[in-house]
PDB file of N, CA and C in Angstrom:
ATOM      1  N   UNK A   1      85.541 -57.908 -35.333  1.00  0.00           N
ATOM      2  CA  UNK A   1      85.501 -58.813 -34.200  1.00  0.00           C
ATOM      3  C   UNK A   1      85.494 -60.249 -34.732  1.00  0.00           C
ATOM      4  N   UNK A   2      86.504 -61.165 -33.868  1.00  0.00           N
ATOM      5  CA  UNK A   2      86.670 -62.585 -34.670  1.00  0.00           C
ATOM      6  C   UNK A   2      85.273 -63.372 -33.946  1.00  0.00           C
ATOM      7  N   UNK A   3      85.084 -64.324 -34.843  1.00  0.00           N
ATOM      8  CA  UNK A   3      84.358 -65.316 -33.778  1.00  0.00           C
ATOM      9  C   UNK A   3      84.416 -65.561 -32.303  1.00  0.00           C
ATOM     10  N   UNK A   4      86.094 -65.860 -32.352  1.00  0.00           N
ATOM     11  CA  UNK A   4      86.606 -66.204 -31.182  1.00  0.00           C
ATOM     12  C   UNK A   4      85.780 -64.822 -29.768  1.00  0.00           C
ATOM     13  N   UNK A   5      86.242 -63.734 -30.089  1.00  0.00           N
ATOM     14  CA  UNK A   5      85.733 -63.047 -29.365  1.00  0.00           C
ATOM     15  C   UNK A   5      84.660 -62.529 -28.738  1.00  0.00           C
ATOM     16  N   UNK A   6      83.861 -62.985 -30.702  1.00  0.00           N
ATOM     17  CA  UNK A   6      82.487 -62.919 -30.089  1.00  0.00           C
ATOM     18  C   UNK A   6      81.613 -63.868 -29.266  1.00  0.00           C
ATOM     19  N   UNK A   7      82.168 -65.041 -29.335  1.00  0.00           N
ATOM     20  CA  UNK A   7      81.495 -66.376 -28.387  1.00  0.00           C
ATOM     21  C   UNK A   7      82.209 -65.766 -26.997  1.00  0.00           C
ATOM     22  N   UNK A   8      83.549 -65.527 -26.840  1.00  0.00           N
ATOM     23  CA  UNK A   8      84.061 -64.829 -25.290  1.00  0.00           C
ATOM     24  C   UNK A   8      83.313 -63.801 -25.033  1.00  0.00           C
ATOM     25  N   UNK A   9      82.449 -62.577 -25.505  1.00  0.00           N
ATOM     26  CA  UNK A   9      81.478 -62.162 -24.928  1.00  0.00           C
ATOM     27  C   UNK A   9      80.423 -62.977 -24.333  1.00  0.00           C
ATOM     28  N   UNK A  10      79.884 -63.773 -25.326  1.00  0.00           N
ATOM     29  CA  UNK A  10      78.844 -64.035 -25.373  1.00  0.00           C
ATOM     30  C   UNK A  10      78.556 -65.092 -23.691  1.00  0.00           C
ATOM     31  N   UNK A  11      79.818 -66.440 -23.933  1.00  0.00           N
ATOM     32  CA  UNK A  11      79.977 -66.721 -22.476  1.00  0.00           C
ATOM     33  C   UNK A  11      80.278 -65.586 -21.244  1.00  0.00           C
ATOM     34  N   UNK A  12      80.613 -64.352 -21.481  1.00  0.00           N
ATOM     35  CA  UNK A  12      81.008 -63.896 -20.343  1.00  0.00           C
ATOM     36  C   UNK A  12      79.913 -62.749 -19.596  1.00  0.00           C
ATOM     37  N   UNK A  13      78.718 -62.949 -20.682  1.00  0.00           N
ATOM     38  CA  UNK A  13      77.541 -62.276 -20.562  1.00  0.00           C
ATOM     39  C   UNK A  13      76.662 -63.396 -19.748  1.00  0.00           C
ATOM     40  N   UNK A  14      76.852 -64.521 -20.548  1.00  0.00           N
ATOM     41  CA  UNK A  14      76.123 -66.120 -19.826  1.00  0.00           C
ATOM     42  C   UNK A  14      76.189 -65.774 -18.605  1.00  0.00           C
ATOM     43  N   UNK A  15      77.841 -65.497 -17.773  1.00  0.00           N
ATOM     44  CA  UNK A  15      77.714 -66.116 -16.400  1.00  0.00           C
ATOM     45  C   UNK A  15      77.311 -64.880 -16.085  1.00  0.00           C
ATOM     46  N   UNK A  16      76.966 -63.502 -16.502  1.00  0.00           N
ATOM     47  CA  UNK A  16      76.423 -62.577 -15.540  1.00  0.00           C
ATOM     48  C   UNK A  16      75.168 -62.785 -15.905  1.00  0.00           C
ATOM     49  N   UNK A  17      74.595 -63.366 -16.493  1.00  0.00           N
ATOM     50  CA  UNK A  17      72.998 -63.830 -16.842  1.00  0.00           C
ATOM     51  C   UNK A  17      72.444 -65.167 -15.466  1.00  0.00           C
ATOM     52  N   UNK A  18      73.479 -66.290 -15.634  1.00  0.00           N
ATOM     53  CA  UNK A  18      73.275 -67.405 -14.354  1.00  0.00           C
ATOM     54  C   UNK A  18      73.169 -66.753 -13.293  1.00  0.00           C
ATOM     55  N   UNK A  19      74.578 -65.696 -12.989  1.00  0.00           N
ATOM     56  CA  UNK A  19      74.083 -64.909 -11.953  1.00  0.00           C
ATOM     57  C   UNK A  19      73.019 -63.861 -11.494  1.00  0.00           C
ATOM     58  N   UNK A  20      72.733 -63.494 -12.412  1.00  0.00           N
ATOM     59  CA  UNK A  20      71.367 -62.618 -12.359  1.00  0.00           C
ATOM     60  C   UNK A  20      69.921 -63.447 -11.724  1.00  0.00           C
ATOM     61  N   UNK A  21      70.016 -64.684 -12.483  1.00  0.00           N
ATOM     62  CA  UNK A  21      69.252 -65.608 -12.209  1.00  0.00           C
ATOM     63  C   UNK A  21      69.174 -66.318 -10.794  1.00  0.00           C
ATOM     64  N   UNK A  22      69.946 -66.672 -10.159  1.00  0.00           N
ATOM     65  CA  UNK A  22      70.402 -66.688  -8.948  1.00  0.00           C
ATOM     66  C   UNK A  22      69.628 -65.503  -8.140  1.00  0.00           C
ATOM     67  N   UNK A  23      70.073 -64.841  -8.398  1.00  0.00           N
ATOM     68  CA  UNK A  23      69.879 -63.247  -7.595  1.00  0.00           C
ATOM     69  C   UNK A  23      68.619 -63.001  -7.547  1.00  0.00           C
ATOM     70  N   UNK A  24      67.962 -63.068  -9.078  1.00  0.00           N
ATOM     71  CA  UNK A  24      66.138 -62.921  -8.895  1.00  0.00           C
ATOM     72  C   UNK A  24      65.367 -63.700  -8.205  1.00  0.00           C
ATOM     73  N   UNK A  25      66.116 -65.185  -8.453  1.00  0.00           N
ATOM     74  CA  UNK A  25      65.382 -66.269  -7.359  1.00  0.00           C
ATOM     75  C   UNK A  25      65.435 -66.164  -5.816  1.00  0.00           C
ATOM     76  N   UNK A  26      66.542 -65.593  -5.193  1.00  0.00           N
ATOM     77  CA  UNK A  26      66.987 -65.616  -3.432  1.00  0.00           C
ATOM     78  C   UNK A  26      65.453 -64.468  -2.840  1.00  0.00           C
ATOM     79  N   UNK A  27      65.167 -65.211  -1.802  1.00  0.00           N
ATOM     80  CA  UNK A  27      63.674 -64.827  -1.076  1.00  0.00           C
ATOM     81  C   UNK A  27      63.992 -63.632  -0.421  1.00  0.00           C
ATOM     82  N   UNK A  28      65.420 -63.422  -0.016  1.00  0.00           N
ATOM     83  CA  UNK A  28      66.342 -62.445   1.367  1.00  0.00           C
ATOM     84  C   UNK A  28      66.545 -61.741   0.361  1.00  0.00           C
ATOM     85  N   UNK A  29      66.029 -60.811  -1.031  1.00  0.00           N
ATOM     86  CA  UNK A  29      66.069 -59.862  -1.875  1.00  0.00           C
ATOM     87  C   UNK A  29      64.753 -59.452  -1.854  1.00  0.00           C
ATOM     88  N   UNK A  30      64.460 -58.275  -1.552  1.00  0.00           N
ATOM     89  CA  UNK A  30      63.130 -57.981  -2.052  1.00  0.00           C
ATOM     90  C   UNK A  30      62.342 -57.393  -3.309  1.00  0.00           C
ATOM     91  N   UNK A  31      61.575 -57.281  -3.382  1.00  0.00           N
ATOM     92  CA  UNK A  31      60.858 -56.959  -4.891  1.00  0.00           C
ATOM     93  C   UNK A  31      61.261 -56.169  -5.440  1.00  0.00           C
ATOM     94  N   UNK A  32      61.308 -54.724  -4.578  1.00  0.00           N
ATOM     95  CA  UNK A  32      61.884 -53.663  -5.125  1.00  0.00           C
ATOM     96  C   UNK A  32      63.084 -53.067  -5.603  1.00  0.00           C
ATOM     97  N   UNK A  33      64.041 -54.344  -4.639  1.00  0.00           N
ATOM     98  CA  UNK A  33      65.210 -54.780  -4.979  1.00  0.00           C
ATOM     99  C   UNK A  33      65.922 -54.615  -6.236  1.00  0.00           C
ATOM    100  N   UNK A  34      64.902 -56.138  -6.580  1.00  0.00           N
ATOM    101  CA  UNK A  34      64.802 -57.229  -7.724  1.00  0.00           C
ATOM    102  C   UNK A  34      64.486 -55.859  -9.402  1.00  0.00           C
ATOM    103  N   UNK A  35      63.536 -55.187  -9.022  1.00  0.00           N
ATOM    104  CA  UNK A  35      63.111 -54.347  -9.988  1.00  0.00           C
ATOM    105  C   UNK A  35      63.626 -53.500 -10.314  1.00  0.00           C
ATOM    106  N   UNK A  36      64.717 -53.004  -9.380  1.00  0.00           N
ATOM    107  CA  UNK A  36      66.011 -51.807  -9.578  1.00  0.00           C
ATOM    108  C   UNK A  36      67.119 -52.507 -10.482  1.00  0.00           C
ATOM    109  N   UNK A  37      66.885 -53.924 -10.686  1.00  0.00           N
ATOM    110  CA  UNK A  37      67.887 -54.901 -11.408  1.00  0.00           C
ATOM    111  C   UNK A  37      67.562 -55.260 -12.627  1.00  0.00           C
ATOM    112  N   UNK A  38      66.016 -54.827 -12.855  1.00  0.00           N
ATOM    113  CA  UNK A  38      65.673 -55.151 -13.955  1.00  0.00           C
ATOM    114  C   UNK A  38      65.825 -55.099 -15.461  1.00  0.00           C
ATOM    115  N   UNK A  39      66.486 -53.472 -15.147  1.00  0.00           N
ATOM    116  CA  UNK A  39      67.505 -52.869 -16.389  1.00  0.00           C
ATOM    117  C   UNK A  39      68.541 -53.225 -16.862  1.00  0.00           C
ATOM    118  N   UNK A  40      69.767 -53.791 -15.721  1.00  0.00           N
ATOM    119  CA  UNK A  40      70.299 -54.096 -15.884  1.00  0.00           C
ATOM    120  C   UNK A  40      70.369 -55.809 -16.431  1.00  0.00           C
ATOM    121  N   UNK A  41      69.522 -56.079 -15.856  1.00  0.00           N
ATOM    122  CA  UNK A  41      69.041 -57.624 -16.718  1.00  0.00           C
ATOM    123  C   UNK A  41      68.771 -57.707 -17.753  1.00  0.00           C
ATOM    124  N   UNK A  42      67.666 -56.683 -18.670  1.00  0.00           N
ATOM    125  CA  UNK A  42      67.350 -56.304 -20.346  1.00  0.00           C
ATOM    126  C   UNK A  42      68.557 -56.120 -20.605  1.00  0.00           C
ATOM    127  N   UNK A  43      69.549 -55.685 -19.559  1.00  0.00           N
ATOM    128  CA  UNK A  43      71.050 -55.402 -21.361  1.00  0.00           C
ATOM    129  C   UNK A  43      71.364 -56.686 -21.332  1.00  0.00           C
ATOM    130  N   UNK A  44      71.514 -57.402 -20.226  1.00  0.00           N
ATOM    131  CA  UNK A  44      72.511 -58.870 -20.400  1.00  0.00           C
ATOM    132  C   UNK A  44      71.035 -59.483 -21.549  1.00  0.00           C
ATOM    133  N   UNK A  45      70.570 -59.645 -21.439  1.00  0.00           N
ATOM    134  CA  UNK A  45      69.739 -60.533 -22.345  1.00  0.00           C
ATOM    135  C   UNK A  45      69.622 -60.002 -23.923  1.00  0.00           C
ATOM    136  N   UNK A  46      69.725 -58.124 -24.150  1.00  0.00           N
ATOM    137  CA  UNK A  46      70.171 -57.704 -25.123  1.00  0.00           C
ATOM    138  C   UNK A  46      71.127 -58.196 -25.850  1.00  0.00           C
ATOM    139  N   UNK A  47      72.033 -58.202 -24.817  1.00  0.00           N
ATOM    140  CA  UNK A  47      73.598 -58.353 -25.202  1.00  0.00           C
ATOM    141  C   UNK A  47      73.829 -59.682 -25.432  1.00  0.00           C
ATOM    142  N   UNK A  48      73.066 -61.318 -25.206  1.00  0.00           N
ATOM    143  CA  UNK A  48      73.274 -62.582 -25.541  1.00  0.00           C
ATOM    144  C   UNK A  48      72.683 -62.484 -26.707  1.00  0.00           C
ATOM    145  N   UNK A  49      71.431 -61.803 -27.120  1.00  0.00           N
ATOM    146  CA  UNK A  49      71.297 -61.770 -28.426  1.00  0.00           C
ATOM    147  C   UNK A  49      71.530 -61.254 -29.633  1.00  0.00           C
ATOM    148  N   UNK A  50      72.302 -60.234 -28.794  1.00  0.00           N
ATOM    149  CA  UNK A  50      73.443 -59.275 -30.167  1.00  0.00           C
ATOM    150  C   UNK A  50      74.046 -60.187 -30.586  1.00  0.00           C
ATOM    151  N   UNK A  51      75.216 -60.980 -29.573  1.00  0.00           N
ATOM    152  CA  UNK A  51      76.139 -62.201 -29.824  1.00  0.00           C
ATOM    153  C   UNK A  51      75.842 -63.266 -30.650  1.00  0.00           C
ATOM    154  N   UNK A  52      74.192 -64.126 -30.300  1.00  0.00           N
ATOM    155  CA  UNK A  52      73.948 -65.032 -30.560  1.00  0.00           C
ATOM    156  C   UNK A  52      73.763 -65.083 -32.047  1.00  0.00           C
ATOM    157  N   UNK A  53      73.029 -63.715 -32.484  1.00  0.00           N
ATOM    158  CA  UNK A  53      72.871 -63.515 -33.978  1.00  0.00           C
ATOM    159  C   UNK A  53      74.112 -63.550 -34.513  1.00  0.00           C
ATOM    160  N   UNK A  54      75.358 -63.526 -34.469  1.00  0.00           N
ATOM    161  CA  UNK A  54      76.541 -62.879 -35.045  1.00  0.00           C
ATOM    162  C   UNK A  54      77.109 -64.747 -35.193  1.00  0.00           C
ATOM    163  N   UNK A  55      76.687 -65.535 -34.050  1.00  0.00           N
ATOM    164  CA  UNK A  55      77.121 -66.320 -34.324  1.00  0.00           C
ATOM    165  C   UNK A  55      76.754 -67.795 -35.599  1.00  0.00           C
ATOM    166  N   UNK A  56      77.219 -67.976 -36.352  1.00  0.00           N
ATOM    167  CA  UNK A  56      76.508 -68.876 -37.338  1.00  0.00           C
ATOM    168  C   UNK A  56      75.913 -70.266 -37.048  1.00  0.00           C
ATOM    169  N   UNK A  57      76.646 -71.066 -36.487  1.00  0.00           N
ATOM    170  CA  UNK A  57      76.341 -72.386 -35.524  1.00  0.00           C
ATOM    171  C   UNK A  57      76.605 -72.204 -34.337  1.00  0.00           C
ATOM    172  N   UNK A  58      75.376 -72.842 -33.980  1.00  0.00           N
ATOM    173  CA  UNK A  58      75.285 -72.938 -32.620  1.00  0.00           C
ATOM    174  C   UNK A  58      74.305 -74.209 -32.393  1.00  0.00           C
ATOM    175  N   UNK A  59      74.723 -74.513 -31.394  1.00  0.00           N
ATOM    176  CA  UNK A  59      72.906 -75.603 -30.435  1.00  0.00           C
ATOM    177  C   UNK A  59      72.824 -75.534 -29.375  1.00  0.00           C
ATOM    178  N   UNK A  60      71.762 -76.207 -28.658  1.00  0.00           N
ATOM    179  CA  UNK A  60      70.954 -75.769 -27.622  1.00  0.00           C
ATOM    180  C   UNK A  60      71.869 -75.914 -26.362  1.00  0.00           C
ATOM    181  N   UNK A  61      73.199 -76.457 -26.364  1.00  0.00           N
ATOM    182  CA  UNK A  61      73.702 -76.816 -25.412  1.00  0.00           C
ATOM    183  C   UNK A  61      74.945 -75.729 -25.178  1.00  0.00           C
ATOM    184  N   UNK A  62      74.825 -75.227 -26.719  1.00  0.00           N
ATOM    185  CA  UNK A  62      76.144 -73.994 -26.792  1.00  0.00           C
ATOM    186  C   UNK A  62      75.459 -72.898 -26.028  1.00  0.00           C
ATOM    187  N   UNK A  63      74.126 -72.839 -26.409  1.00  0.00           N
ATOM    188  CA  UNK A  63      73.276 -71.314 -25.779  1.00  0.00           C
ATOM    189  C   UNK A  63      73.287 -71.253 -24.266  1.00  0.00           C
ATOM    190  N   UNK A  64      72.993 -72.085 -24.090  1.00  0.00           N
ATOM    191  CA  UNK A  64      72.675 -72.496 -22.337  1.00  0.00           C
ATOM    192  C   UNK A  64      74.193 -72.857 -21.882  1.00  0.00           C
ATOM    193  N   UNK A  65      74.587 -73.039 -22.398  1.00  0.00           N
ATOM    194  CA  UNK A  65      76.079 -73.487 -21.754  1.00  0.00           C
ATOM    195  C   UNK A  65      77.771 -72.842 -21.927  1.00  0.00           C
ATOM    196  N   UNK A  66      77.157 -72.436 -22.935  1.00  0.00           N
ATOM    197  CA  UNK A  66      78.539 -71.218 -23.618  1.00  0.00           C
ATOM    198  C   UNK A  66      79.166 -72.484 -24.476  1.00  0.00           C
ATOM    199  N   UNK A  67      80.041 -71.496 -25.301  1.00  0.00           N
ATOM    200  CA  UNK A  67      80.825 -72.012 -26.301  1.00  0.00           C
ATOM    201  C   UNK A  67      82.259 -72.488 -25.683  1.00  0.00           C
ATOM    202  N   UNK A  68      82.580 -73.549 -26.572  1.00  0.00           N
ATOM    203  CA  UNK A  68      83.898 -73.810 -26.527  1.00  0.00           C
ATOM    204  C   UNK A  68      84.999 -73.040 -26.911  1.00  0.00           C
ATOM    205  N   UNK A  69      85.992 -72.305 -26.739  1.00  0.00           N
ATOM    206  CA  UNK A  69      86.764 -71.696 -27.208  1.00  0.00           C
ATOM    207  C   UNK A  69      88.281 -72.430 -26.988  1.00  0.00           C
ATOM    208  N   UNK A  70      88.881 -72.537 -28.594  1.00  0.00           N
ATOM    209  CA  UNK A  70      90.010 -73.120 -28.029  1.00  0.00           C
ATOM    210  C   UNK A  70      90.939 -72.982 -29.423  1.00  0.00           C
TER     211      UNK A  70
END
């Protein structure tokens, strides 16, 4: 796996992570909801840090924001 690909996971895990985040915050979801999602939330957060390790440089603005790819 090139770099390239692995930062394109890694952003494409991001936006199902923002969205997750979103989703845990909305009040019109309920708890039990929220907790049936919870699994699926440990992989996305698994899965940014499978990526993140693989990647050599990075900063705080790449993590939170995704990488540039170009």
């Amino acid at each position: 796996m090139t770099d390239k690909e692995i930062k394109e996971r890694y952003n494409e895990l991001l936006k199902r992570f923002n969205k997750a985040e979103i989703y845990f915050d909305r009040k019109d979801v309920t708890q039990e909801d929220k907790e049936k999602q919870l699994d699926n939330f440990q992989k996305i957060l698994d899965g940014l840090n499978f990526y993140l390790n693989k990647i050599k440089k990075h900063t705080k603005k790449d993590v939170l924001g995704g990488f540039e790819i170009g």
